[in-house]
Protein backbone atom coordinates (compact mmCIF):
# COMPACT_ATOMS: atom_id res chain seq x y z
CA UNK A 1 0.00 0.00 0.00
CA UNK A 2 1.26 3.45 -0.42
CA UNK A 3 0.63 6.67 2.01
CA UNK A 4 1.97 9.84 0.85
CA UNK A 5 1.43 13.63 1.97
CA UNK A 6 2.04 17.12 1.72
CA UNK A 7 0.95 19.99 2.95
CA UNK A 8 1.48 23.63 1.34
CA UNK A 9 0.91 27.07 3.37
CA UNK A 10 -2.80 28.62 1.54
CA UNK A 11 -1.50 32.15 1.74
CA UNK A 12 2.31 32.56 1.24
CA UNK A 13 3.92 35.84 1.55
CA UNK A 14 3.61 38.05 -1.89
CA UNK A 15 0.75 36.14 -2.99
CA UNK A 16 -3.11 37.60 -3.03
CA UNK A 17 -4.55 36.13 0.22
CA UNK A 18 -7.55 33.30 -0.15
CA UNK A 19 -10.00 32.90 2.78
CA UNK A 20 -11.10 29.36 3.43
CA UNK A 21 -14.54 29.57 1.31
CA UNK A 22 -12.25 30.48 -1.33
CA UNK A 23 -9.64 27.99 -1.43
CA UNK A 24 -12.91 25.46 -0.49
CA UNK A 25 -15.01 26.83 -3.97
CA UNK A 26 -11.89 25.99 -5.85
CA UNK A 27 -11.92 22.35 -4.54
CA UNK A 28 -15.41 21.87 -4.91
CA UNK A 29 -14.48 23.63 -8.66
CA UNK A 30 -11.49 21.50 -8.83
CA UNK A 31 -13.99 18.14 -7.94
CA UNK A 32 -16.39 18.95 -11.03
CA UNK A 33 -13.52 19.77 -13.30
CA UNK A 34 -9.95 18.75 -12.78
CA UNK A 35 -8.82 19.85 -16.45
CA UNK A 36 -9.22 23.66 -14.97
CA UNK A 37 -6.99 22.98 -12.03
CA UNK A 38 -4.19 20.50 -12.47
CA UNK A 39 -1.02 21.05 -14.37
CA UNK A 40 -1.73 21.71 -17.98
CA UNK A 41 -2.34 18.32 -19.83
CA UNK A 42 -2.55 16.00 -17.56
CA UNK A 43 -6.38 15.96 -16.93
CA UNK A 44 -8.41 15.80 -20.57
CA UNK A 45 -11.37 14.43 -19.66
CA UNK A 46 -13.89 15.35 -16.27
CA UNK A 47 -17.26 14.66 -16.26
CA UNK A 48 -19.92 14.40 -13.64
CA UNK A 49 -22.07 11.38 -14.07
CA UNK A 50 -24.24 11.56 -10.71
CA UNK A 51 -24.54 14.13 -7.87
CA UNK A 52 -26.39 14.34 -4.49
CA UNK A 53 -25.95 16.53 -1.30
CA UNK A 54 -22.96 14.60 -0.06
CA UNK A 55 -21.05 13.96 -3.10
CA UNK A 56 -20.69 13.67 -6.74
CA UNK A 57 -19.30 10.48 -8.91
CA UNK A 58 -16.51 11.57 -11.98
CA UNK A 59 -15.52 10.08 -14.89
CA UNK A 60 -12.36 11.32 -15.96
CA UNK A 61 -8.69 10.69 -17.57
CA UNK A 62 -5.42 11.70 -16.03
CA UNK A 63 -2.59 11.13 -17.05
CA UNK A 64 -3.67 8.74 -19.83
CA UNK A 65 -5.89 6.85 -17.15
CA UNK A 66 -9.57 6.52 -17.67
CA UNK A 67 -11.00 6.51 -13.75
CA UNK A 68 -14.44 6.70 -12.04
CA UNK A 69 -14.14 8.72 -8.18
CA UNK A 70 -17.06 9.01 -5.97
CA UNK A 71 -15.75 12.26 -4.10
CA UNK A 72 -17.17 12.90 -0.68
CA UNK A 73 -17.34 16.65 0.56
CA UNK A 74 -17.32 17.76 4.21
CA UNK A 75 -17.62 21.66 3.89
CA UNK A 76 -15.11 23.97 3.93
CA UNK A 77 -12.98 21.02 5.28
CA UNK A 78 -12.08 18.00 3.21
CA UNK A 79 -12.64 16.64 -0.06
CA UNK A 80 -12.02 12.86 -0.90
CA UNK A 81 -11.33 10.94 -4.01
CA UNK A 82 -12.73 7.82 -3.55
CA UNK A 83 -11.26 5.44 -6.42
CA UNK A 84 -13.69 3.12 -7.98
CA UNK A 85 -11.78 2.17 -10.94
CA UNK A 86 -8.70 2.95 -12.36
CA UNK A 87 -4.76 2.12 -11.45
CA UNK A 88 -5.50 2.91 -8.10
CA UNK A 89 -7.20 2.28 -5.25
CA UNK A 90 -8.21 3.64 -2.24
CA UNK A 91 -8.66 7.40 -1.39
CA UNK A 92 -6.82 10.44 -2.00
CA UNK A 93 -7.83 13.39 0.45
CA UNK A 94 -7.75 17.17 0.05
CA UNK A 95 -8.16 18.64 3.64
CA UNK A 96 -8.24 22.38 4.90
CA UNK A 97 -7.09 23.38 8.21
CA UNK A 98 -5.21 25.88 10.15
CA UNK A 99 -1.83 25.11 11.90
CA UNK A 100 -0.75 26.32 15.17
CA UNK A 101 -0.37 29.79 14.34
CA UNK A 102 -3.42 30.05 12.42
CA UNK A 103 -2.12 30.21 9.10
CA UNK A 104 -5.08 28.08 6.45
CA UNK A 105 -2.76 25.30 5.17
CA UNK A 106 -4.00 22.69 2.18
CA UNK A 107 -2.92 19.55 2.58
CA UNK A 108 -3.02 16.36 0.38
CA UNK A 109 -2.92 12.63 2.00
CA UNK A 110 -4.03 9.55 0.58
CA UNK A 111 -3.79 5.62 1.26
CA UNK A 112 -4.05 3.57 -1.73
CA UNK A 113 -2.52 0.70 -3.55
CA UNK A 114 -2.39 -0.22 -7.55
CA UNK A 115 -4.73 -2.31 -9.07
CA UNK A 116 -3.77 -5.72 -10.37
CA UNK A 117 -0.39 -5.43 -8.67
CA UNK A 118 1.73 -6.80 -5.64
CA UNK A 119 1.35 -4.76 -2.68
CA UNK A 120 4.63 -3.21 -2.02
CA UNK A 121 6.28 -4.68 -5.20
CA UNK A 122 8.81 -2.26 -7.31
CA UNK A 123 5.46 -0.82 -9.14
CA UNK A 124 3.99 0.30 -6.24
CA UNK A 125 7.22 1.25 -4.65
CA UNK A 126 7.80 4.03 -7.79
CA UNK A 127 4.58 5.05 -7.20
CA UNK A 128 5.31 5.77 -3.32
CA UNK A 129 8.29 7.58 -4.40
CA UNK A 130 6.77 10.04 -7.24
CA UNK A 131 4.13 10.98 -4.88
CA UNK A 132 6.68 11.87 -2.34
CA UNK A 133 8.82 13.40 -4.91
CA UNK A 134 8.40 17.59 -5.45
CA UNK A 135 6.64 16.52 -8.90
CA UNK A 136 3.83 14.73 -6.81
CA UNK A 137 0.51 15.84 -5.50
CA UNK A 138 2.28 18.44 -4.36
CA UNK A 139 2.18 20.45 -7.31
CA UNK A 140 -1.25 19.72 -7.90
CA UNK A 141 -2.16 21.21 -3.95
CA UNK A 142 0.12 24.57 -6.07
CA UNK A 143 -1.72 24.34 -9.05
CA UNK A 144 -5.07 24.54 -7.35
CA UNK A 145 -4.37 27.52 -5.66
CA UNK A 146 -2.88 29.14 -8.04
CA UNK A 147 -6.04 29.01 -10.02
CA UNK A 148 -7.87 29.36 -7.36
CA UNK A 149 -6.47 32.56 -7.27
CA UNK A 150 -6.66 33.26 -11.02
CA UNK A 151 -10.79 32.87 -10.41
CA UNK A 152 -10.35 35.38 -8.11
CA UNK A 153 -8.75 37.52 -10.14
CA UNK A 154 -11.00 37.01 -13.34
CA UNK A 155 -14.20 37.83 -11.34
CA UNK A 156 -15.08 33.84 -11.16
CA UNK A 157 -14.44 33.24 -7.56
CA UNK A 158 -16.91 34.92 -4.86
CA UNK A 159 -14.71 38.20 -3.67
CA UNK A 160 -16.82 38.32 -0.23
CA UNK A 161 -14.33 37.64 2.96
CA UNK A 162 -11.79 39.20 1.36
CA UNK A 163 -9.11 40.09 3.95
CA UNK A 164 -11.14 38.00 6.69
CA UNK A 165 -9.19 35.51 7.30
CA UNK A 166 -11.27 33.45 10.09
CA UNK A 167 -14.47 33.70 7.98
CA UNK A 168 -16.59 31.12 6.61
């Protein structure tokens, strides 16, 4: 099985400060289409197939893999990527939350293992070691939130809570 994670501050110094219903739109944007949010390319295909209160089921293909997620949403807290189908399985977790100084922080865990492979065989191993690797999910956590931002800037994000930090 693999476990990887990473955590990235939400509002570094010199960039334009997101409150937590902000960063939290973006996931919930970021849920319903990952081709707007991930590095360029690597998401071509994102469609919702079902949705209720609770969650919303995906069809989608990154990085050349065709998947199906049910994601589960706990508001303005944590979004998980529950994987039905595809290489992987298991769940991949976004989660919101403040440190001990207060500063929002975004970070990215997940527990899963490979389909159709041996559990901690050189396959899954690799895997382990790109998601730990700067070219992980870490840059997707940066890529959110730098478009995150980019709604923001464009209009597309709502502006309200803007320099209120503890807001919700």
């Amino acid at each position: 099985m693999i476990y990887s994670t990473a955590t990235v501050p939400v509002n570094p110094e010199g960039e334009i400060v997101l409150t937590r219903a902000q960063v939290w739109e973006g996931l919930v944007r970021k849920a319903r289409d990952a081709r707007l949010f991930l590095p360029p390319g690597l998401c071509t295909r994102c469609d919702v197939v079902e949705e209720s209160a609770t969650h919303i089921v995906r069809e989608a293909t990154i990085s050349g893999n065709d998947l199906r997620e049910i994601i589960g949403f706990e508001a303005e807290a944590k979004v998980s990527f529950f994987q039905v189908s595809g290489p992987r399985e298991g769940v991949i977790v976004n989660e919101l939350f403040e440190d001990e100084a207060g500063a929002l922080q975004l970070k990215f865990y997940c527990y899963t293992g490979l389909r159709g492979m041996v559990a901690g065989g050189a396959e899954e191993q690799a895997e382990q070691a790109w998601m730990d690797s700067e070219k992980g999910y870490k840059t997707a956590l940066l890529s959110t939130l730098k478009r995150t931002r980019e709604l923001l800037a464009e209009g597309k994000l709502h502006p309200a809570a803007i320099g209120q930090a503890g807001s919700h």
